[in-house]
Protein backbone atom coordinates (compact mmCIF):
# COMPACT_ATOMS: atom_id res chain seq x y z
CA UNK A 1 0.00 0.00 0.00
CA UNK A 2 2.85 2.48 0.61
CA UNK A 3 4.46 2.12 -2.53
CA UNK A 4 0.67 2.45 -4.42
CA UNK A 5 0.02 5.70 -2.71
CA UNK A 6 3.37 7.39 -3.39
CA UNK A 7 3.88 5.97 -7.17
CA UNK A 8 7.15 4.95 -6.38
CA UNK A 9 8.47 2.05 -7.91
CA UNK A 10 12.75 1.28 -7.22
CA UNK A 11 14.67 -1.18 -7.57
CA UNK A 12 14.19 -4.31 -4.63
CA UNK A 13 15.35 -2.88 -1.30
CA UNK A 14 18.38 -4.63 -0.19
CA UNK A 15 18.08 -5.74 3.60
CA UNK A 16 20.55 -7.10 5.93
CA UNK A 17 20.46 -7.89 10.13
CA UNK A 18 23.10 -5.80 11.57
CA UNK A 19 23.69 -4.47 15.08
CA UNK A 20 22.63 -0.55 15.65
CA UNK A 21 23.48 1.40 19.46
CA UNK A 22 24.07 -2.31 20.38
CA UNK A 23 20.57 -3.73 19.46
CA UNK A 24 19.77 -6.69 17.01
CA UNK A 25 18.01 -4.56 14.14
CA UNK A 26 16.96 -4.85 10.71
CA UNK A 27 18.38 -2.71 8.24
CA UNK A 28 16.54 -2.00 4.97
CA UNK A 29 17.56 0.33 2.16
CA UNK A 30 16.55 1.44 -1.09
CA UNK A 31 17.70 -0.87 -4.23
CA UNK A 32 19.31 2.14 -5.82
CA UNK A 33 21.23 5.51 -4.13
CA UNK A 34 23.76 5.87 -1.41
CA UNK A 35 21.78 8.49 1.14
CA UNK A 36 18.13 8.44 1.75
CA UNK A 37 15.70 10.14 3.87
CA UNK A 38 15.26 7.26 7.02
CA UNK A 39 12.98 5.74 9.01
CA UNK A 40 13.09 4.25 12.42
CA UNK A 41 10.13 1.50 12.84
CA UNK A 42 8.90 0.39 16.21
CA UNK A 43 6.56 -2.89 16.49
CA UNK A 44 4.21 -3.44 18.92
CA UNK A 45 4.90 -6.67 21.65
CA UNK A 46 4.91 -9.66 19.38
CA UNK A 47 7.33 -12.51 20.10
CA UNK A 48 8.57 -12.16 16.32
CA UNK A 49 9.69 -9.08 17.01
CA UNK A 50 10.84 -7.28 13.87
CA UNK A 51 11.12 -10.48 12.60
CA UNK A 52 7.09 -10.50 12.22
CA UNK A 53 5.41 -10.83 8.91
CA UNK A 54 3.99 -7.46 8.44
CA UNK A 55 7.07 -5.76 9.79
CA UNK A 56 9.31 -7.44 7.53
CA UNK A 57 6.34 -6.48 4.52
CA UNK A 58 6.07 -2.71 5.49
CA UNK A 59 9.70 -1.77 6.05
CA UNK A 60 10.58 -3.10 2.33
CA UNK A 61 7.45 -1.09 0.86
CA UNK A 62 9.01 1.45 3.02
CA UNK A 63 12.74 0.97 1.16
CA UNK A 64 10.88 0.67 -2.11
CA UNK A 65 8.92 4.07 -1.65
CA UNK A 66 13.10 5.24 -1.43
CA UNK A 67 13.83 5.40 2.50
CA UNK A 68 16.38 4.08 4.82
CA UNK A 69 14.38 1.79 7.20
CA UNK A 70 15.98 0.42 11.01
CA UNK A 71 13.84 -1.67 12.55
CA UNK A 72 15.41 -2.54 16.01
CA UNK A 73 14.56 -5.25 18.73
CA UNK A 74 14.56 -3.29 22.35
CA UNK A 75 15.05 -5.31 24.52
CA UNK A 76 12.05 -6.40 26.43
CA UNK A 77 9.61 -5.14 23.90
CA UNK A 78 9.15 -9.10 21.79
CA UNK A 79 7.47 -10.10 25.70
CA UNK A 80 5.71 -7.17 26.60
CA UNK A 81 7.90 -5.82 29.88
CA UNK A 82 8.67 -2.44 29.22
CA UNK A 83 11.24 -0.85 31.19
CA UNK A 84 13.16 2.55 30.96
CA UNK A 85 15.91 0.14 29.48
CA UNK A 86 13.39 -0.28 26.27
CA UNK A 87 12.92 3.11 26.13
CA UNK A 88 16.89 4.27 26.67
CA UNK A 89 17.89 1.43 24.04
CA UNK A 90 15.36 3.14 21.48
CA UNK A 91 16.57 6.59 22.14
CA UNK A 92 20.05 5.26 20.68
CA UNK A 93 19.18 3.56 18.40
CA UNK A 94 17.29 6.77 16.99
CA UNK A 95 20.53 8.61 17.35
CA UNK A 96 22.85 6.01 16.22
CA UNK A 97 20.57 5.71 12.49
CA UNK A 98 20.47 9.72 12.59
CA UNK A 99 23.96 10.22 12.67
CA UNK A 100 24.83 7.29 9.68
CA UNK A 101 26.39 9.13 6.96
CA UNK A 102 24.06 7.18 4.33
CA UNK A 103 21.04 9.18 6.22
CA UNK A 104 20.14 12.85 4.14
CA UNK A 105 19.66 15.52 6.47
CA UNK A 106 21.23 14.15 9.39
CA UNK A 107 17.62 13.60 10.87
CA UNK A 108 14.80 10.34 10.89
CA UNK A 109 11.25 9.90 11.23
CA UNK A 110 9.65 8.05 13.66
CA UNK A 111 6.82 5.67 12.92
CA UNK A 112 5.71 3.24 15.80
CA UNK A 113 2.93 0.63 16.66
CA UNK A 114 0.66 0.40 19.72
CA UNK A 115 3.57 0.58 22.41
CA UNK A 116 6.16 1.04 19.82
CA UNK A 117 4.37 4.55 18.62
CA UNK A 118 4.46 5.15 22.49
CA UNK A 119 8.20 4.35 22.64
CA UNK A 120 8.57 6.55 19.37
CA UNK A 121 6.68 9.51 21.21
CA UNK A 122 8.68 9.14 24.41
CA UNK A 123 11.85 9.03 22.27
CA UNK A 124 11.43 12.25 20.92
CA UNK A 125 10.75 14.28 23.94
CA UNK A 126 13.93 13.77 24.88
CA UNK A 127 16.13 17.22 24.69
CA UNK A 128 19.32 14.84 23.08
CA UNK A 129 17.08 14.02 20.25
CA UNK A 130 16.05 17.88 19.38
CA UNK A 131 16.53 18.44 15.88
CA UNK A 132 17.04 15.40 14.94
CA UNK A 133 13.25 13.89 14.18
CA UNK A 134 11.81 14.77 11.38
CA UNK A 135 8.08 13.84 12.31
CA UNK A 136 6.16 11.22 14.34
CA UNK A 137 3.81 8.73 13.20
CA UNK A 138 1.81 5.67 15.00
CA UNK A 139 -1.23 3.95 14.98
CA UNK A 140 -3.50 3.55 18.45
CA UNK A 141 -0.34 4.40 21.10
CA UNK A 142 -0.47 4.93 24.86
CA UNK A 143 0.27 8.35 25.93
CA UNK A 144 -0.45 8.10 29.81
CA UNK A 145 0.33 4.60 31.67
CA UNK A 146 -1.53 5.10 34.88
CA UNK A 147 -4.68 5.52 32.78
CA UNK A 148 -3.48 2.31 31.07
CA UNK A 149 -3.16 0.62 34.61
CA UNK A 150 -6.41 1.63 35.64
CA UNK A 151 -8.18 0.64 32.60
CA UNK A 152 -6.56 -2.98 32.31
CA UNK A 153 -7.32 -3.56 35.90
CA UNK A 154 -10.55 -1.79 36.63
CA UNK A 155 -12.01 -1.81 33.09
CA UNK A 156 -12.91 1.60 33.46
CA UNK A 157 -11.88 4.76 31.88
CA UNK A 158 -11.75 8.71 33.63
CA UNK A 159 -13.02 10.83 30.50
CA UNK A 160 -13.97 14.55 31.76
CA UNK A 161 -13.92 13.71 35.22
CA UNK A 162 -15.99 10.35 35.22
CA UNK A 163 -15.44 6.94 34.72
CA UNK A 164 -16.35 5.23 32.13
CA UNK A 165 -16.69 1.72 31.22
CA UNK A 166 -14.03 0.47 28.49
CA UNK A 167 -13.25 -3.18 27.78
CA UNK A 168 -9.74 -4.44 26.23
CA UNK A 169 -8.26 -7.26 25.31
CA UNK A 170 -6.53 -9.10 28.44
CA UNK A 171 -3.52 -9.45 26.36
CA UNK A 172 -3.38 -5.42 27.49
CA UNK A 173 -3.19 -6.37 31.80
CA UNK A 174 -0.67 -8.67 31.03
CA UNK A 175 1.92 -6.04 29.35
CA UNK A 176 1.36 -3.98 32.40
CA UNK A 177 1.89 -6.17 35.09
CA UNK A 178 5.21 -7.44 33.12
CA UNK A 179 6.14 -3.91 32.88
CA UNK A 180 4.98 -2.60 36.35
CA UNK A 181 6.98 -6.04 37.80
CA UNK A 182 9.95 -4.83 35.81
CA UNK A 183 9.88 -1.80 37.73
CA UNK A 184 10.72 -3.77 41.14
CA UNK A 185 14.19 -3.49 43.07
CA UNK A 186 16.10 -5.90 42.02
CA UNK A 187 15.97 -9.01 44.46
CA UNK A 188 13.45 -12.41 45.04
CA UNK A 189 9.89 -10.80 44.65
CA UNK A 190 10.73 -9.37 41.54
CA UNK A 191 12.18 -12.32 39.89
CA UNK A 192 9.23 -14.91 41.39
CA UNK A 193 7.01 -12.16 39.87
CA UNK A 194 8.33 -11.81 36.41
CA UNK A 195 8.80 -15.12 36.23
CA UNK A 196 5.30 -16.10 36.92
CA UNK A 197 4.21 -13.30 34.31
CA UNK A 198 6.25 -14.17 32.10
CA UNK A 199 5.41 -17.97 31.96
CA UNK A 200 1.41 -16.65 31.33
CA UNK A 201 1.00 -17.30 27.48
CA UNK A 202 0.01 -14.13 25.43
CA UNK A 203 -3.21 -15.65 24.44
CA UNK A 204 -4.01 -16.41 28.24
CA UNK A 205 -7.76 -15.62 28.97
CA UNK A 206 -7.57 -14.66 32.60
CA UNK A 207 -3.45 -13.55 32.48
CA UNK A 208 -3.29 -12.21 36.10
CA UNK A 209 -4.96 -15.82 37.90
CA UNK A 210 -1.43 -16.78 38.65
CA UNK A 211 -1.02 -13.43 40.93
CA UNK A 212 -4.65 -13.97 42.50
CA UNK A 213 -3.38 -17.13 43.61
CA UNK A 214 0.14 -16.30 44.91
CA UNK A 215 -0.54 -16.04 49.05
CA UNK A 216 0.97 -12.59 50.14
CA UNK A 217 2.58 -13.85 52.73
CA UNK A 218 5.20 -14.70 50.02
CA UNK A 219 5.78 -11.48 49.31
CA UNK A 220 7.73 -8.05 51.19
CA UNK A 221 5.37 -5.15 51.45
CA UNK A 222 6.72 -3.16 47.41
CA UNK A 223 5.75 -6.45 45.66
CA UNK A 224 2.65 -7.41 47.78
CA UNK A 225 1.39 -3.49 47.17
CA UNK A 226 1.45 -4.21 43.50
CA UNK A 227 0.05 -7.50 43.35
CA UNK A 228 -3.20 -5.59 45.24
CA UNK A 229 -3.01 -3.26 42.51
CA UNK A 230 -3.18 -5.57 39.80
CA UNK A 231 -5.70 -8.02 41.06
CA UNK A 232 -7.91 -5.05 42.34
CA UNK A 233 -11.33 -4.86 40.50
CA UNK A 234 -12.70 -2.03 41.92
CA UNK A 235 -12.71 1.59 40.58
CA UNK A 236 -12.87 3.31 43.92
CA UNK A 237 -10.10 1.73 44.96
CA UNK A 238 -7.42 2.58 42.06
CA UNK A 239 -6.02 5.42 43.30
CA UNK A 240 -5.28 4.13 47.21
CA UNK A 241 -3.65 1.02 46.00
CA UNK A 242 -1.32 3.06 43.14
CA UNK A 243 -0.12 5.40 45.78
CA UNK A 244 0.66 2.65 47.86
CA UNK A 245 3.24 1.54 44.81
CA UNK A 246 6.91 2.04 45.80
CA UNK A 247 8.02 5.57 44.46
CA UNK A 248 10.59 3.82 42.14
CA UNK A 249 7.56 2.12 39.78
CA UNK A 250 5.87 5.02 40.46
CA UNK A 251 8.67 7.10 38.62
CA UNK A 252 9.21 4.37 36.11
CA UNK A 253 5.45 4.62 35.01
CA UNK A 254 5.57 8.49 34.45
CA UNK A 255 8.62 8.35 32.68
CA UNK A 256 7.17 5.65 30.16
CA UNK A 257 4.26 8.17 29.88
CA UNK A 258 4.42 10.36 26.59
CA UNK A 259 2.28 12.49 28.76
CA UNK A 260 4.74 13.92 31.40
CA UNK A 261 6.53 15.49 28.87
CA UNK A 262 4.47 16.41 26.19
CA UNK A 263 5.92 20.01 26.00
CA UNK A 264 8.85 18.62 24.75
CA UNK A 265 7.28 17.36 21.56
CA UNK A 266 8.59 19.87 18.45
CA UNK A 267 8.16 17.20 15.56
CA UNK A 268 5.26 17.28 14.15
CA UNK A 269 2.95 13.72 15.34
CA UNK A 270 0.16 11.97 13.16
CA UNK A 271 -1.44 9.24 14.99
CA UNK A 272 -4.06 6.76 13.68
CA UNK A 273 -6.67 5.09 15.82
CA UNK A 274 -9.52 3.17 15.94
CA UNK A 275 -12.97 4.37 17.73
CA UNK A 276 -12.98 1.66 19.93
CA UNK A 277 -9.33 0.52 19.91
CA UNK A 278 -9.02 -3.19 21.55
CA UNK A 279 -6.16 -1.65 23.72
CA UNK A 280 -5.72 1.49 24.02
CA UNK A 281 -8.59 4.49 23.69
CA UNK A 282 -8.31 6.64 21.05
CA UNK A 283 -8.65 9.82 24.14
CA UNK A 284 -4.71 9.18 24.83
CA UNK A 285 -4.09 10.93 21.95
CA UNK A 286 -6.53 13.71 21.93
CA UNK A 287 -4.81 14.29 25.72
CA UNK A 288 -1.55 14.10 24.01
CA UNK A 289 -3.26 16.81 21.56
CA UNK A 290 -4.09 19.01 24.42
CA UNK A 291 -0.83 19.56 25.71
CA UNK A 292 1.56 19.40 22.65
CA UNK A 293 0.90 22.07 19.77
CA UNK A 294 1.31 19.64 16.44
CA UNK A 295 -0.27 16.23 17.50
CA UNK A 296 -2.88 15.46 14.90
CA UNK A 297 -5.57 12.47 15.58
CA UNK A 298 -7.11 10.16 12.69
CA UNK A 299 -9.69 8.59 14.13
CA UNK A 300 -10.90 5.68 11.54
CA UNK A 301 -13.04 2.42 11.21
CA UNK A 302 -10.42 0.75 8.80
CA UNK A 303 -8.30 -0.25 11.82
CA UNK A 304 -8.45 -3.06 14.50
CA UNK A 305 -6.02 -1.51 17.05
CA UNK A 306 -2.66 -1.37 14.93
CA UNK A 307 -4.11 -3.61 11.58
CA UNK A 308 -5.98 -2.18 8.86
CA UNK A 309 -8.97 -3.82 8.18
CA UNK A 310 -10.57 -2.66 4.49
CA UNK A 311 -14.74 -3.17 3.83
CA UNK A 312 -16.12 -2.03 0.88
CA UNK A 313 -19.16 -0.45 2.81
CA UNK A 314 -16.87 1.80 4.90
CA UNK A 315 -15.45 3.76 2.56
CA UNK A 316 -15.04 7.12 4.70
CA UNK A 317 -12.74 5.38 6.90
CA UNK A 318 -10.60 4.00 3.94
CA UNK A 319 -10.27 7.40 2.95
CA UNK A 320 -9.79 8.63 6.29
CA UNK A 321 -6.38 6.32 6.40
CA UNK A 322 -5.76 6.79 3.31
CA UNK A 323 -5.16 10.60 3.95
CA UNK A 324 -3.56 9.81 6.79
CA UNK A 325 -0.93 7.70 5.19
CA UNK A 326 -0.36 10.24 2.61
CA UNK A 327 0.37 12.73 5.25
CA UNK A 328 2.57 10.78 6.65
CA UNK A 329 4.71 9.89 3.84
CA UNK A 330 4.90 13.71 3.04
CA UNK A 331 6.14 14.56 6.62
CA UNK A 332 9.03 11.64 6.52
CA UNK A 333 9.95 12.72 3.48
């Protein structure tokens, strides 16, 4: 679809694994040229990483359409435990593909999905980065993690003030226990913790029963706090039980929030969502919107969280992406 909407049609893109800021990555480049305007791609949690079907497919339409493409493999991101280590890993890699001679402009565009568009957001706030990022795209990101918490755990949502009932997928509760567990002091109750998470398959319909049936005594009082938190049900009790979290995942939630520094955002952002996205509500962006000057939301039927998904009887929201994409590919540019 890339390559359709800009009329571009090169050479075949020439790809290669390599090793970028010290993480595995994929690098694809146009068939033809020695400098190119880049992109920086990063996938949602799948255990394929950029290995996964459709990554592999959109970075070489990507190449084709005439850019430099790095997709990297974070660590943590392939099983869904994001730490400030995914996000500082990122950040370098950004810099690392910026700075690569074969890269016009000295600069990159950024173009994540789900928690990779958050990780793509969160990478260019940061003040090392300024300059450097051309624009952001993503489809159906995070912007504020606590909100995330409370809606995986609670299944409700605080929209002007009230809360609101919001279902997603469980897949969603168990990226943010992994991540919250992550978050830990080193020691015993962190590793029992991850280890039980991380032994939950991603398809699991009830991810968090292993927690509900861990006795507390097991645990010292930072790990037993956030074992309440996630196996809590209740709305009215959210807030109690998340100040109750040791300041350290505290800290490590707001700094994995796109949120908390939304000032710093001077690259233009395009993000694409779906009205009832499976995982993440379409509102983090328009709160994203509210705070940073050039965040633009497409709100649009033709996706399924982060897939597109074309019917012939919904042909506003084809267009809708359409535009979107077109937009995007003019930015990156």
């Amino acid at each position: 679809m890339v390559g359709w909407l800009v009329g571009v049609a090169t050479d075949e893109p020439r790809a290669g694994e390599t090793m970028i800021a010290g993480q595995p990555t994929t690098l694809v480049r146009p068939g033809a040229g020695r400098s190119w305007p880049a992109v920086v791609f990063v996938n949602g949690v799948t255990r394929l990483g950029r290995h996964h079907p459709d990554v592999e497919r959109l970075a070489r339409a990507l190449a084709r359409a005439g850019y430099l493409v790095a997709v990297p493999d974070p660590p943590g991101l392939r099983q869904g435990t994001l730490t400030l280590r995914t996000l500082a890993a990122t950040t370098a890699v950004v810099r690392a593909v910026a700075e690569r001679s074969d890269v016009r402009g000295g600069r990159v565009a950024l173009f994540g999905v789900s928690v990779g568009a958050s990780l793509a957001l969160l990478a260019a706030e940061k003040p090392s980065l300024a300059g450097r990022i051309r624009a952001v795209a993503g489809l159906a990101p995070y912007t504020d993690l606590v909100h995330v918490v409370r809606l995986t755990t609670t299944a409700v949502y605080v929209k002007q003030g009230r809360f609101e009932r919001y279902r997603t997928k469980p897949f969603a509760a168990l990226v943010i226990a992994r991540s919250l567990a992550a978050a830990l002091t080193p020691g015993r109750d962190r590793t029992l913790l991850l280890a039980r998470l991380l032994a939950v398959p991603d398809d699991a319909p009830d991810p968090l029963a292993s927690l509900r049936a861990l006795h507390e005594s097991r645990l010292r009082p930072p790990a037993r706090a956030l074992v309440r938190l996630l196996v809590n049900r209740d709305p009215a009790r959210f807030d109690s039980l998340y100040a109750a979290l040791p300041q350290r995942v505290r800290l490590a939630a707001t700094m994995l929030s796109p949120i908390s520094a939304a000032a710093r955002l001077q690259a233009r952002v395009l993000i694409a969502s779906a009205p009832h996205d499976k995982y993440f509500p379409p509102d983090e962006t328009r709160a994203l919107a509210r705070r940073a000057p050039h965040v633009a939301l497409t709100v649009t039927p033709t996706l399924q969280h982060a897939i597109p998904h074309f019917s012939v009887g919904d042909f506003g929201g084809l267009f809708r992406f359409d535009g979107f994409l077109v937009r995007v590919l003019r930015l990156t540019g």
